[in-house]
C-alpha atoms as a PDB file:
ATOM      1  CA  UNK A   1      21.872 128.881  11.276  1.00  0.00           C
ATOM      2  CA  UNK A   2      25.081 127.691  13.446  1.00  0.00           C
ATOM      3  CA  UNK A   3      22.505 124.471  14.596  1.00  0.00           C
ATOM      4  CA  UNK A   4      21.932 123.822  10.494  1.00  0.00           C
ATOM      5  CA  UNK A   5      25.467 124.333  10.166  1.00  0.00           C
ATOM      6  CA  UNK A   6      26.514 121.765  12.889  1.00  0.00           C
ATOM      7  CA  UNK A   7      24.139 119.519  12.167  1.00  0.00           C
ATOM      8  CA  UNK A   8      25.312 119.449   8.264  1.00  0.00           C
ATOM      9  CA  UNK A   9      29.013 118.822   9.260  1.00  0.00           C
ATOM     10  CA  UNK A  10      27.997 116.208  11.693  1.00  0.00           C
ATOM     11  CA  UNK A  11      25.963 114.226   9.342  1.00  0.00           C
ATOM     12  CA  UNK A  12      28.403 114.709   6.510  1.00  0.00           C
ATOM     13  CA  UNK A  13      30.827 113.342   9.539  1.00  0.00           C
ATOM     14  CA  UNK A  14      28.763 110.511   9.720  1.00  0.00           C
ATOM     15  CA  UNK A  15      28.302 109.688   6.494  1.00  0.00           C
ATOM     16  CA  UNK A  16      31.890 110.215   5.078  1.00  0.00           C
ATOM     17  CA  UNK A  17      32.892 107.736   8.240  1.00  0.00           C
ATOM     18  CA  UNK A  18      30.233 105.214   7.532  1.00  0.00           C
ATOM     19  CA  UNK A  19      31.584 105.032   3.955  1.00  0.00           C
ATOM     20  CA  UNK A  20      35.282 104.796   5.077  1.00  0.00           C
ATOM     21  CA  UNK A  21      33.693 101.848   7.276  1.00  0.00           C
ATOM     22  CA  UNK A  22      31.844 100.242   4.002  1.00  0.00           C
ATOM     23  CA  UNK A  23      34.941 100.488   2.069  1.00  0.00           C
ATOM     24  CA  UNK A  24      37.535  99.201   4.396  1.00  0.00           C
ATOM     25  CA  UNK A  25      34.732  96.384   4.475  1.00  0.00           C
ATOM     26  CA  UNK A  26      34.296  95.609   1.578  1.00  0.00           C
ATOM     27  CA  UNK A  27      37.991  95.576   0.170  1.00  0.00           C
ATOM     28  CA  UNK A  28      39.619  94.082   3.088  1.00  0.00           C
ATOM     29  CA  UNK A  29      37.286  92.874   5.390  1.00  0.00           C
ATOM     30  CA  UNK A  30      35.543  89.596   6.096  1.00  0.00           C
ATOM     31  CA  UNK A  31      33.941  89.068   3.466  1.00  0.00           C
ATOM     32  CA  UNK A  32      35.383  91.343   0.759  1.00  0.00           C
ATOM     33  CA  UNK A  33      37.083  90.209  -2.634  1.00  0.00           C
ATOM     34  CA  UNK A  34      40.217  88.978  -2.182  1.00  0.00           C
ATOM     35  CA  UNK A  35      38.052  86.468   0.763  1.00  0.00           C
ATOM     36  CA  UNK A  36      35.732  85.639  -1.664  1.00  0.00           C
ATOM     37  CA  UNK A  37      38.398  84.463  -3.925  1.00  0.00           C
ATOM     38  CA  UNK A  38      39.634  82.648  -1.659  1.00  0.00           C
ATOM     39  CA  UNK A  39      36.947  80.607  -0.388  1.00  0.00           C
ATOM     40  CA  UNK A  40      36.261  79.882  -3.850  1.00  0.00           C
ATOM     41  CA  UNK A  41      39.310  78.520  -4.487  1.00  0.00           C
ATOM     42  CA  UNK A  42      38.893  76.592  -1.540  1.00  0.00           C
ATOM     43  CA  UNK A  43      35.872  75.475  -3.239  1.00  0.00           C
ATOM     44  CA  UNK A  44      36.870  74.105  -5.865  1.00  0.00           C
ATOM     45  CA  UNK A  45      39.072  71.987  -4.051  1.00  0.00           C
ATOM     46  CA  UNK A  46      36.954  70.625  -1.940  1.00  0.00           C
ATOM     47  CA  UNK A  47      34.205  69.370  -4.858  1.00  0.00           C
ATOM     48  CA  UNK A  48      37.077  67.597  -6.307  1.00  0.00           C
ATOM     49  CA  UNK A  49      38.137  65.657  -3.444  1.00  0.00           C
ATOM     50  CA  UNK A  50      34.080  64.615  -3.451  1.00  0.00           C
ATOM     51  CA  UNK A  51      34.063  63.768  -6.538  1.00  0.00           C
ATOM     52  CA  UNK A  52      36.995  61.754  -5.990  1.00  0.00           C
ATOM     53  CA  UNK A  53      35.474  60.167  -2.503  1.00  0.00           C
ATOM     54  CA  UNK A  54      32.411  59.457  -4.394  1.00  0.00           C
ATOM     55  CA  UNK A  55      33.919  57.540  -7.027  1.00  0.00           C
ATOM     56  CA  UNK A  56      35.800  55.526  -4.492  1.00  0.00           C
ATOM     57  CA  UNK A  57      32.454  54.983  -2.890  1.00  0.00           C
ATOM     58  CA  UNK A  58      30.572  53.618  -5.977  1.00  0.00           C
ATOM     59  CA  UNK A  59      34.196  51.709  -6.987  1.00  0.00           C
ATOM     60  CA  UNK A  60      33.670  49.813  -3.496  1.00  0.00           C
ATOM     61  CA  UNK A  61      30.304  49.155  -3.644  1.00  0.00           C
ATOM     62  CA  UNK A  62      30.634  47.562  -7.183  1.00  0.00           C
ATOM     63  CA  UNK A  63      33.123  45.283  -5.675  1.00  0.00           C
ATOM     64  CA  UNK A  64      31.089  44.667  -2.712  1.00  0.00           C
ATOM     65  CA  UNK A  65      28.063  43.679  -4.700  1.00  0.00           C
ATOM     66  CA  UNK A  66      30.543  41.998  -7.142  1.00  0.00           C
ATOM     67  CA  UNK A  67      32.013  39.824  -3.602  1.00  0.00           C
ATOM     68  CA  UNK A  68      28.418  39.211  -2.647  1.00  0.00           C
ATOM     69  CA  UNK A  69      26.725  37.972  -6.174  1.00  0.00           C
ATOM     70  CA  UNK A  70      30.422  35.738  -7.128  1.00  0.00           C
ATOM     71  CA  UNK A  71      31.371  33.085  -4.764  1.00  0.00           C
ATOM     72  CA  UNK A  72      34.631  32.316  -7.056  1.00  0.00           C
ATOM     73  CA  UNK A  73      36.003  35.843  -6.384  1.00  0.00           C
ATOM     74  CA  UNK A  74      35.337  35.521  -2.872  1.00  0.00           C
ATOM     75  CA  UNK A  75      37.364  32.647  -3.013  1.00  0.00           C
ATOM     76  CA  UNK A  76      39.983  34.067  -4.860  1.00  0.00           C
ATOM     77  CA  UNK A  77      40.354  37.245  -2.738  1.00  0.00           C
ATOM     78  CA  UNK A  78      40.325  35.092   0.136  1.00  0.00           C
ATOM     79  CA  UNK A  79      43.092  32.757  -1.060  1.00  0.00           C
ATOM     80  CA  UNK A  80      45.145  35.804  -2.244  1.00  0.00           C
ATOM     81  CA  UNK A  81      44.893  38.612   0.124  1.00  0.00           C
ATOM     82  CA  UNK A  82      44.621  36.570   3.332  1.00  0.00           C
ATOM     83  CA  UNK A  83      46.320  33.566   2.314  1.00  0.00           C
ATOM     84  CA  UNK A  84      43.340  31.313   3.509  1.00  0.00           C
ATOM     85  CA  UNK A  85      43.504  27.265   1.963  1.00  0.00           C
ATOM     86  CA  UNK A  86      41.369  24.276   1.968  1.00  0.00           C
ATOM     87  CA  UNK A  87      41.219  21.699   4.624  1.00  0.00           C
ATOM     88  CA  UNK A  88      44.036  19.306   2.985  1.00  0.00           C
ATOM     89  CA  UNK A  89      45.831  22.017   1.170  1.00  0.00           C
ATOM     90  CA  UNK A  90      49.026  23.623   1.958  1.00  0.00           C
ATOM     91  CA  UNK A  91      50.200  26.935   1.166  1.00  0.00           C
ATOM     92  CA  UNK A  92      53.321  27.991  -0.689  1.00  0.00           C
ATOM     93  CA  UNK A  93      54.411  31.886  -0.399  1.00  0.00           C
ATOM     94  CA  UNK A  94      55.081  33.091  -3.444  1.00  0.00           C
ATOM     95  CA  UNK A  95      57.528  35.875  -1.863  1.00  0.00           C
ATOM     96  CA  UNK A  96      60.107  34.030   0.636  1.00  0.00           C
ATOM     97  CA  UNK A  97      61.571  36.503   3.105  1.00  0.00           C
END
């Protein structure tokens, strides 16, 4: 009877500790709740800065395909941006210093 007994209030031991374990576990461990909440948060944020990258992406590569199929446009950009002339021209800057 005293072995039963022992053997009872060891396993209820056991078990009562392995649920304290679960518990603490789930509510404030690694991956509990409050984590979870977190990292979905976290997320969220993160898809919207790809979406935002991937817009940027397909922006470029419209205007990349856009350089590439319009010679005029590469000639503007090229004029304006880098400040490149024809032989016999001379540039003016808009902005003196």
């Amino acid at each position: 009877m005293k072995i039963k007994r022992v053997a009872n209030i060891f396993l209820y031991s056991f078990l009562f500790g392995l649920l304290i374990y679960l518990l603490y576990d789930i509510f404030l461990g690694d991956y509990s709740f409050s984590q979870q909440a977190e990292l979905e948060e976290l997320v969220n944020i993160k898809e919207e800065e790809l979406s935002k990258i991937s817009n940027e992406n397909q922006n470029i590569k419209t205007e990349i395909q856009f350089i590439k199929d319009n010679d005029e446009y590469l000639e503007l950009i090229a004029r304006e941006e880098l400040g490149l002339v024809r032989e016999g021209e001379e540039y003016i800057d808009d902005e003196p210093e």
